[in-house]
C-alpha atoms as a PDB file:
ATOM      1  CA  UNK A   1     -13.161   2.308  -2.704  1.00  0.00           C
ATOM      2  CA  UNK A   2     -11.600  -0.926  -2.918  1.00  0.00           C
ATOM      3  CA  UNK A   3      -8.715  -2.586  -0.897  1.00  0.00           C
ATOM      4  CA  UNK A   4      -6.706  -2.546  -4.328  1.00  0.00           C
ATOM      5  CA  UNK A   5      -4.010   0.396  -4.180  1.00  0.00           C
ATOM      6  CA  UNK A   6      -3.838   3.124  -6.373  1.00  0.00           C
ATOM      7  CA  UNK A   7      -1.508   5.990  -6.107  1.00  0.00           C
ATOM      8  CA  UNK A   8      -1.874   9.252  -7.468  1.00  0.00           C
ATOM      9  CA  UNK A   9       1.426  10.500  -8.893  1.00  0.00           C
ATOM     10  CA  UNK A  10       0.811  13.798  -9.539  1.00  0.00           C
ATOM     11  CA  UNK A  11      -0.128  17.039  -7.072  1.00  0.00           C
ATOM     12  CA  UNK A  12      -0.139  20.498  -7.339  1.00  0.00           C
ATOM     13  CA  UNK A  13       2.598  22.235  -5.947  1.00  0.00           C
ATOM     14  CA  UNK A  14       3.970  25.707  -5.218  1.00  0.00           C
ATOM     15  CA  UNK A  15       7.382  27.392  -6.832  1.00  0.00           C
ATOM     16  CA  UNK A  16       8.924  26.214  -3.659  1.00  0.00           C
ATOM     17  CA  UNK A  17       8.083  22.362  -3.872  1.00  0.00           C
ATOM     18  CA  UNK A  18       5.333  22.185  -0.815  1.00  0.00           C
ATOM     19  CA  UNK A  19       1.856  20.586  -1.893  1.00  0.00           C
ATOM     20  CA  UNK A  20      -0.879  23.101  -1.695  1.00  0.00           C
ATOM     21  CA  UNK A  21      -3.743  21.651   0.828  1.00  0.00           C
ATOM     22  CA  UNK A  22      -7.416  21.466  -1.289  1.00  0.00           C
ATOM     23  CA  UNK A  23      -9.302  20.202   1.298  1.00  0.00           C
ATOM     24  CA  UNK A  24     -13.405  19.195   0.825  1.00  0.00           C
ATOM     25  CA  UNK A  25     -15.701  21.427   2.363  1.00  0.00           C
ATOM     26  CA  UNK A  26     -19.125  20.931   1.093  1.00  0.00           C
ATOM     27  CA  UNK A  27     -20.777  18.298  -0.941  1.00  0.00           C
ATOM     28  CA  UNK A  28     -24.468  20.003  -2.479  1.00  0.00           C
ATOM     29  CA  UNK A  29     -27.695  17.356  -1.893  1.00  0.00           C
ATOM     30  CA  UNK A  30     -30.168  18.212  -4.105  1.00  0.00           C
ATOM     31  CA  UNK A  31     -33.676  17.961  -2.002  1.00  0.00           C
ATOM     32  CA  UNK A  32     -37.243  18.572  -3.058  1.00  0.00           C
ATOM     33  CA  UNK A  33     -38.389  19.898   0.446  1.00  0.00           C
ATOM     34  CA  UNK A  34     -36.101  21.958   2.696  1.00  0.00           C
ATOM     35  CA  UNK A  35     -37.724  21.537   5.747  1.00  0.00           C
ATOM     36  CA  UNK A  36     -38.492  18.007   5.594  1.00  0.00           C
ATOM     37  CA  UNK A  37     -34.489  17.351   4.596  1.00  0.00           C
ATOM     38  CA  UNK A  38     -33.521  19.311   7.575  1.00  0.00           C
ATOM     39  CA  UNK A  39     -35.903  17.293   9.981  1.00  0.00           C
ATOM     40  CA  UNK A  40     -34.384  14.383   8.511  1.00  0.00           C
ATOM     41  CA  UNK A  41     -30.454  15.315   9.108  1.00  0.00           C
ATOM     42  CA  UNK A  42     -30.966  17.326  12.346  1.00  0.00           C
ATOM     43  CA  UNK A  43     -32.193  13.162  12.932  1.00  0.00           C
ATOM     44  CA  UNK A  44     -29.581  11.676  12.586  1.00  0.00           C
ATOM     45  CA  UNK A  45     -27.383  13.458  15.060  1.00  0.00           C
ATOM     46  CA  UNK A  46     -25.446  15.655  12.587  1.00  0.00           C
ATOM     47  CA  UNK A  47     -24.936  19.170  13.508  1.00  0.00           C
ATOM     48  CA  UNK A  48     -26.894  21.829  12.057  1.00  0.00           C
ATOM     49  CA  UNK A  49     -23.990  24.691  11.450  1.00  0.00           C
ATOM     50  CA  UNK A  50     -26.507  27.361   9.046  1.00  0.00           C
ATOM     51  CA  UNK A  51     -29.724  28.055   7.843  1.00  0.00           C
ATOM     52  CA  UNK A  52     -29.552  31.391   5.794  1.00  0.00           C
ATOM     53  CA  UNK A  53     -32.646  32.271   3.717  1.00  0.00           C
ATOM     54  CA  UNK A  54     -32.695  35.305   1.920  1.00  0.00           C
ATOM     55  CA  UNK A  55     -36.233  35.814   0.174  1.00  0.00           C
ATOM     56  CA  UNK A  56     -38.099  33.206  -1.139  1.00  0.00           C
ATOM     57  CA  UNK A  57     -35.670  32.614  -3.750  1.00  0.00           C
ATOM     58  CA  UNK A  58     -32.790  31.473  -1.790  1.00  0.00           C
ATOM     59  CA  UNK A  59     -31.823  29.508   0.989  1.00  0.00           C
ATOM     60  CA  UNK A  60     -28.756  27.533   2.025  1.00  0.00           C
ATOM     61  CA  UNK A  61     -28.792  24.925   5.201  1.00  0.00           C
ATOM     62  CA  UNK A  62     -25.663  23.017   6.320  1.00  0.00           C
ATOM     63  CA  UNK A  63     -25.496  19.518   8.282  1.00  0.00           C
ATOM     64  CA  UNK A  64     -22.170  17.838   9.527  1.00  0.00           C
ATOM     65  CA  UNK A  65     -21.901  14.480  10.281  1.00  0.00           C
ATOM     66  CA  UNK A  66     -20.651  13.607  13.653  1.00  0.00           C
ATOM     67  CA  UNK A  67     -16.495  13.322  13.431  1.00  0.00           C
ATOM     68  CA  UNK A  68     -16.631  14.230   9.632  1.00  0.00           C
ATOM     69  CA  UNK A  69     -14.133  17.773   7.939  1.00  0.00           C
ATOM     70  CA  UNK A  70     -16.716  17.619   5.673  1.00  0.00           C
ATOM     71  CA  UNK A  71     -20.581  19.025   5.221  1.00  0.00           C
ATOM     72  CA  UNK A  72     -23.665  18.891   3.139  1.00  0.00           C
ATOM     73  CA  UNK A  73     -25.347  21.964   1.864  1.00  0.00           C
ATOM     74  CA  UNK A  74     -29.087  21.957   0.607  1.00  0.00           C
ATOM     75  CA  UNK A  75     -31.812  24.241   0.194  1.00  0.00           C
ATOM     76  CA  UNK A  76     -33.698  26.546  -2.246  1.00  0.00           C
ATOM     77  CA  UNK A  77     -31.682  28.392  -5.540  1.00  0.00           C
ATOM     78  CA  UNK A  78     -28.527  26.567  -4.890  1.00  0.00           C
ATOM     79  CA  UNK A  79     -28.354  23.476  -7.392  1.00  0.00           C
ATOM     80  CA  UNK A  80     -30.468  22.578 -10.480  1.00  0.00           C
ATOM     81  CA  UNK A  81     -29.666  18.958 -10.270  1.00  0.00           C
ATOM     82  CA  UNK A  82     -32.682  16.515  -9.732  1.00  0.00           C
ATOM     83  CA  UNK A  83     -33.923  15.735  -5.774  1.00  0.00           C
ATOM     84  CA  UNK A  84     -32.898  12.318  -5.289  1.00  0.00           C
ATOM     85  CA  UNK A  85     -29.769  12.093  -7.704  1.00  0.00           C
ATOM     86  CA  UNK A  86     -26.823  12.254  -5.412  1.00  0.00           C
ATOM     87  CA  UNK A  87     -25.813   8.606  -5.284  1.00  0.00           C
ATOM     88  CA  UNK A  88     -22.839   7.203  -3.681  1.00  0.00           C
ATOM     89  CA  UNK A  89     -22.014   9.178  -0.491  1.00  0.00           C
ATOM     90  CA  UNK A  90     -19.566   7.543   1.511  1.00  0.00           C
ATOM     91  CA  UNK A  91     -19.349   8.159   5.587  1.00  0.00           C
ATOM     92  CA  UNK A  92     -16.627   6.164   6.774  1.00  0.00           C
ATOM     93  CA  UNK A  93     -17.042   4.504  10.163  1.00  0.00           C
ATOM     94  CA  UNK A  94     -15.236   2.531  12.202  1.00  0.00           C
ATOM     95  CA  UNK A  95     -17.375   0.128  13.545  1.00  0.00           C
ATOM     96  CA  UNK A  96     -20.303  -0.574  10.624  1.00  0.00           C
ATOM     97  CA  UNK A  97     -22.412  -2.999  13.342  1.00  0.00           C
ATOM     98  CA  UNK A  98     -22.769   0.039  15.873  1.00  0.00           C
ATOM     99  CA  UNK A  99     -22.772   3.022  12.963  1.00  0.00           C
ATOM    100  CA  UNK A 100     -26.074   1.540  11.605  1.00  0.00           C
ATOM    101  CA  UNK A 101     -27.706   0.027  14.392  1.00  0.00           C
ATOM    102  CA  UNK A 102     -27.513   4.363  15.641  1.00  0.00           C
ATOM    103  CA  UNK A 103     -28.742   4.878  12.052  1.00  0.00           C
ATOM    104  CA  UNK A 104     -31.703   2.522  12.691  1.00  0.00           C
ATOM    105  CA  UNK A 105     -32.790   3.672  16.078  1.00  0.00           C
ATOM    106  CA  UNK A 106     -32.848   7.259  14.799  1.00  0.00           C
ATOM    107  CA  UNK A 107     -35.282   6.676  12.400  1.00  0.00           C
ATOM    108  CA  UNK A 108     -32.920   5.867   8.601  1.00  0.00           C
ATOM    109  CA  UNK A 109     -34.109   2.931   6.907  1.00  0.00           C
ATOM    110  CA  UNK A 110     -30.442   1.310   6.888  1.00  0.00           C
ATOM    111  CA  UNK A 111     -30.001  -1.738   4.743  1.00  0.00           C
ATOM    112  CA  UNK A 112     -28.643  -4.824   6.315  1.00  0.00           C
ATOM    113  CA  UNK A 113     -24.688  -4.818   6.717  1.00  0.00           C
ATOM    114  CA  UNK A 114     -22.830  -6.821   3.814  1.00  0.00           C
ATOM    115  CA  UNK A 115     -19.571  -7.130   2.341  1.00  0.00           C
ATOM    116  CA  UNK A 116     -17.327  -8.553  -0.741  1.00  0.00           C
ATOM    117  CA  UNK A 117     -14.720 -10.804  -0.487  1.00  0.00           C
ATOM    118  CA  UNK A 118     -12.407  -8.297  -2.947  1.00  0.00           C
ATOM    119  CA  UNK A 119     -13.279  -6.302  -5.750  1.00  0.00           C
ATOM    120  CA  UNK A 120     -15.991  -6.943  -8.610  1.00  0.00           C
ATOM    121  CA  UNK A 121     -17.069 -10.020  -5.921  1.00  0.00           C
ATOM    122  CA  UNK A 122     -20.753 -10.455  -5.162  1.00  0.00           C
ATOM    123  CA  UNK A 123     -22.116  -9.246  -1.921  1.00  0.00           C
ATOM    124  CA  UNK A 124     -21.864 -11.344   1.105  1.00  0.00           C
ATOM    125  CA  UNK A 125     -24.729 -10.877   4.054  1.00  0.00           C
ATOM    126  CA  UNK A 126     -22.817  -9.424   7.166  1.00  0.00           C
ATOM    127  CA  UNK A 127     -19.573  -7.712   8.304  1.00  0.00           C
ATOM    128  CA  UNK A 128     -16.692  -8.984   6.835  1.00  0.00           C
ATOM    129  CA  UNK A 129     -15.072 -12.181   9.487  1.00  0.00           C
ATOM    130  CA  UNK A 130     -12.085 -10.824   9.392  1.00  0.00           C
ATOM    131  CA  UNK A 131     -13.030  -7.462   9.605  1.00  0.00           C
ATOM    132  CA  UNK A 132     -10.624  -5.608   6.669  1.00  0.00           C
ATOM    133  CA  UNK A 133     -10.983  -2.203   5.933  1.00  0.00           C
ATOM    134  CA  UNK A 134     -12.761  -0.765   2.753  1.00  0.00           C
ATOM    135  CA  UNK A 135     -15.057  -4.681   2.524  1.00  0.00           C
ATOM    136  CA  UNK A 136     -18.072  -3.924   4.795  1.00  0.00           C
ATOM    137  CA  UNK A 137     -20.710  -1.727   3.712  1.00  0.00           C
ATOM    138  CA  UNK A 138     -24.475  -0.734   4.559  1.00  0.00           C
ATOM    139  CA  UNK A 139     -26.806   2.005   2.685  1.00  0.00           C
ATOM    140  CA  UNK A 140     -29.733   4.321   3.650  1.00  0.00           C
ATOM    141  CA  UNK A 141     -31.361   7.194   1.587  1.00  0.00           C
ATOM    142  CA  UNK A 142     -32.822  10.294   2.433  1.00  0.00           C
ATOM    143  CA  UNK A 143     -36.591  11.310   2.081  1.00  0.00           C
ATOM    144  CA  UNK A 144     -35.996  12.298  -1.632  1.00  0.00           C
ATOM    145  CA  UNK A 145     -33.661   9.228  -2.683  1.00  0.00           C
ATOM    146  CA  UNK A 146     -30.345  10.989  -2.011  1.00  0.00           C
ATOM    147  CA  UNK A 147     -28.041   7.835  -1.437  1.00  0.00           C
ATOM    148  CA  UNK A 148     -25.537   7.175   1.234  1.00  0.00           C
ATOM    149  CA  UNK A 149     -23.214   4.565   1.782  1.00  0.00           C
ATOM    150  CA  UNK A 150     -21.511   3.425   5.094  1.00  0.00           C
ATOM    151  CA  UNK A 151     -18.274   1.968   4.646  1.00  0.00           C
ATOM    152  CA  UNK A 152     -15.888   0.281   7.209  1.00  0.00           C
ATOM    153  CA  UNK A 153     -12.866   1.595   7.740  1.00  0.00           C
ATOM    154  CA  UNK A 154      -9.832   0.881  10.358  1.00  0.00           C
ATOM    155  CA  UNK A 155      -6.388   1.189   8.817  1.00  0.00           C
ATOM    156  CA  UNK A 156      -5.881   3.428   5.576  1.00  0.00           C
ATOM    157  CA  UNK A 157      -4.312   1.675   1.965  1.00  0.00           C
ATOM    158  CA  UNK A 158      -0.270   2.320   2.607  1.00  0.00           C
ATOM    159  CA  UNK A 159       0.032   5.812   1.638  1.00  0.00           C
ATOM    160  CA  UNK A 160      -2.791   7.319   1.860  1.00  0.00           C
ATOM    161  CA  UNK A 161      -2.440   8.953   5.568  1.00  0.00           C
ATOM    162  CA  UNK A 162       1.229  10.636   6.805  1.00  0.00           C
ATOM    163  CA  UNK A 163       2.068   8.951  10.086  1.00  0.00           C
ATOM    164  CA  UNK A 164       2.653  12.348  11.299  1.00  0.00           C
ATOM    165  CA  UNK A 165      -0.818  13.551  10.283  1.00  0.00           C
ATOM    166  CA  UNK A 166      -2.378  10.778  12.433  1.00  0.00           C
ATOM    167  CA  UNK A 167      -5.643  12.162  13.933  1.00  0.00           C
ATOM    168  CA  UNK A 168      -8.474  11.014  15.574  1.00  0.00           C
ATOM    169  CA  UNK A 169     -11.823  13.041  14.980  1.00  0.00           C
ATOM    170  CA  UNK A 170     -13.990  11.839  17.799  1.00  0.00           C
ATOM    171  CA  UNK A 171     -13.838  10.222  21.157  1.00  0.00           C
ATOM    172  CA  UNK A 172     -15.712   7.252  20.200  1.00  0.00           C
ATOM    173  CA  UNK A 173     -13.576   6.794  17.209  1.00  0.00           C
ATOM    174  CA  UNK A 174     -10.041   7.027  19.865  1.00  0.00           C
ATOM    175  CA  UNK A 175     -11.517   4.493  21.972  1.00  0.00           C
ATOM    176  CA  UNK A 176     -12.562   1.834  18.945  1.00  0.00           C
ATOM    177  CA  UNK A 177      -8.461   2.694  18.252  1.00  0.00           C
ATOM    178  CA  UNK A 178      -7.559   1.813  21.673  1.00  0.00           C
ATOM    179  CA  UNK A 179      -9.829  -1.301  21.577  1.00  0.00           C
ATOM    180  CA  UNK A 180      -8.089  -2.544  19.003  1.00  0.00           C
ATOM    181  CA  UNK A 181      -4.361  -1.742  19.794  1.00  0.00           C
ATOM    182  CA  UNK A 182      -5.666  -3.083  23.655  1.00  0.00           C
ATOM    183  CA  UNK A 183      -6.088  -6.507  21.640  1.00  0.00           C
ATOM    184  CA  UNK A 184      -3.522  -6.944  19.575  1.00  0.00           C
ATOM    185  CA  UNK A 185      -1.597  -5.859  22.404  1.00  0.00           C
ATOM    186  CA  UNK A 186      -2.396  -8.180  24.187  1.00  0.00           C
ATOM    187  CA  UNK A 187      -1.673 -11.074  21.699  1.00  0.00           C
ATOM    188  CA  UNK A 188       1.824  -9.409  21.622  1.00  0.00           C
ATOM    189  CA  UNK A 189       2.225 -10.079  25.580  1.00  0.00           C
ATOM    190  CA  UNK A 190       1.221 -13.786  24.541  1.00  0.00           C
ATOM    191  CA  UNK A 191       4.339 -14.125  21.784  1.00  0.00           C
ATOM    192  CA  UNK A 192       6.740 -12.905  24.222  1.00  0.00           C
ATOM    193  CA  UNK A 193       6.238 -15.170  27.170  1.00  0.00           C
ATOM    194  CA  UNK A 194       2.888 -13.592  28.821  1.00  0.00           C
ATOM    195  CA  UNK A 195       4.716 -11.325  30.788  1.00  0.00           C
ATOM    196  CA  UNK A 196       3.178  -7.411  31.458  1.00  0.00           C
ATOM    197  CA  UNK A 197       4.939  -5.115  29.160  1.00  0.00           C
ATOM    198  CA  UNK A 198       6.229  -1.869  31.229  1.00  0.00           C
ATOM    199  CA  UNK A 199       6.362   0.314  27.937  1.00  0.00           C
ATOM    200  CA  UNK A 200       2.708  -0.317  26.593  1.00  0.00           C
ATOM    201  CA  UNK A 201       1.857   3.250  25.915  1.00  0.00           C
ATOM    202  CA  UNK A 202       4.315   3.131  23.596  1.00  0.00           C
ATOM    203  CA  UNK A 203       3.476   0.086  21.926  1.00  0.00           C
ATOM    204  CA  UNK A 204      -0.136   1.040  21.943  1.00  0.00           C
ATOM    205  CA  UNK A 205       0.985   4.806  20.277  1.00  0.00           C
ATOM    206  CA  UNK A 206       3.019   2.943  17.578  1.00  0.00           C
ATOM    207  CA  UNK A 207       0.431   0.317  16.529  1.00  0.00           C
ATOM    208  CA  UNK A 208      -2.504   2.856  15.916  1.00  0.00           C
ATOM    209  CA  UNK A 209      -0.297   5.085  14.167  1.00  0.00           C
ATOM    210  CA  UNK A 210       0.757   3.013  12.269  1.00  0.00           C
ATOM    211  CA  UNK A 211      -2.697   0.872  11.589  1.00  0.00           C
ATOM    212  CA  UNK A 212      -4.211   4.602  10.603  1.00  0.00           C
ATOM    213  CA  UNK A 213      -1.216   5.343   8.357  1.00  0.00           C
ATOM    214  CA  UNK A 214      -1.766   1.777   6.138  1.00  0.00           C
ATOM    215  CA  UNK A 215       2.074   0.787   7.739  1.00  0.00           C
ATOM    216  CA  UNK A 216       3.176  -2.613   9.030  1.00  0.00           C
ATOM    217  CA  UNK A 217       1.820  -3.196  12.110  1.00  0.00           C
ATOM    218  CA  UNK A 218       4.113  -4.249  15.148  1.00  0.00           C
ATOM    219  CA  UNK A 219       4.302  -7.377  16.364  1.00  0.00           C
END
């Protein structure tokens, strides 16, 4: 994903005119040895939600990631793709620096953080200066080669997230929000004459909506 917008025009919809929700549930990772992929997840600090065998012939296990809708099924009799060949498996974080250095001291090797200055641009060693969303990334594979990608990301292209659909998924990730509204909060007291602002909350409320939404931020 790049910071250049693209919009999809069309959705399904019902006779009525509502958008039906399709929403991702699983993504298969094709791995050599079960057990050893499971050590490896249950690792990281994702949640183990199944491990159904049923002979020898068959056996599904399923991780989530920490904050994520989304899981990752693997085992035995489930895909015939090649162990290793998933490649480009993005977990979106919110704070790249912290996501990996967790990655790290649980045992991933994580590559060093980089990040482009726009799209097609060579890689740049460390987190993007200015810290925009979708330009600072940092990869670590599983035991069989599987690929993942972190990717850093604070405020969502315009259109991509409904104001009113504005969630957070973790407590870690509300608190990076509040961090952030906190600050630019702050600058805001600075513009109008340094004096405390009464209605805060409310400032705060409107400025991570809207930074999560892709919207003009208040000033």
């Amino acid at each position: 994903m790049s910071r250049t917008q693209v919009l999809d025009k069309t959705a399904l919809k019902t006779p009525g005119g509502r958008t039906l929700d399709m929403k991702l549930e699983v993504v298969v990772i094709p791995v050599s040895d079960v057990d050893r992929a499971k050590r490896f997840y249950g690792g990281l600090g994702w949640r183990l939600d199944a491990d159904f065998a049923v002979g020898d012939t068959f056996r599904v296990v399923q991780f989530t990631p920490p904050g994520s809708p989304s899981s990752i099924h693997f085992g035995t009799g489930i895909t015939s793709a090649t162990p290793g060949s998933a490649q480009g498996l993005y977990l979106v974080v919110t704070d790249i620096e912290a996501a990996r250095a967790e990655l790290v001291a649980r045992g991933a090797d994580a590559s060093e953080v980089s990040h482009r200055a726009g799209p097609g641009q060579p890689p740049v060693k460390g987190r993007d200066p200015e810290r925009h969303s979708y330009s600072s990334v940092a990869s670590f594979s599983d035991p069989d080669g599987n690929g993942w990608l972190l990717q850093e990301i604070t405020a969502r292209l315009p259109g991509r997230v409904d104001a009113a659909d504005t969630t957070f998924t973790s407590s870690t990730e509300l608190a990076a929000a509040l961090r952030r509204a906190s600050e630019a909060h702050g600058e805001h007291e600075k513009r109008t004459g340094g004096q405390r602002d009464e209605n805060w909350p409310d400032w705060y409320a409107e400025y991570m909506v809207a930074e999560q939404a892709g919207k003009p931020l208040p000033t």
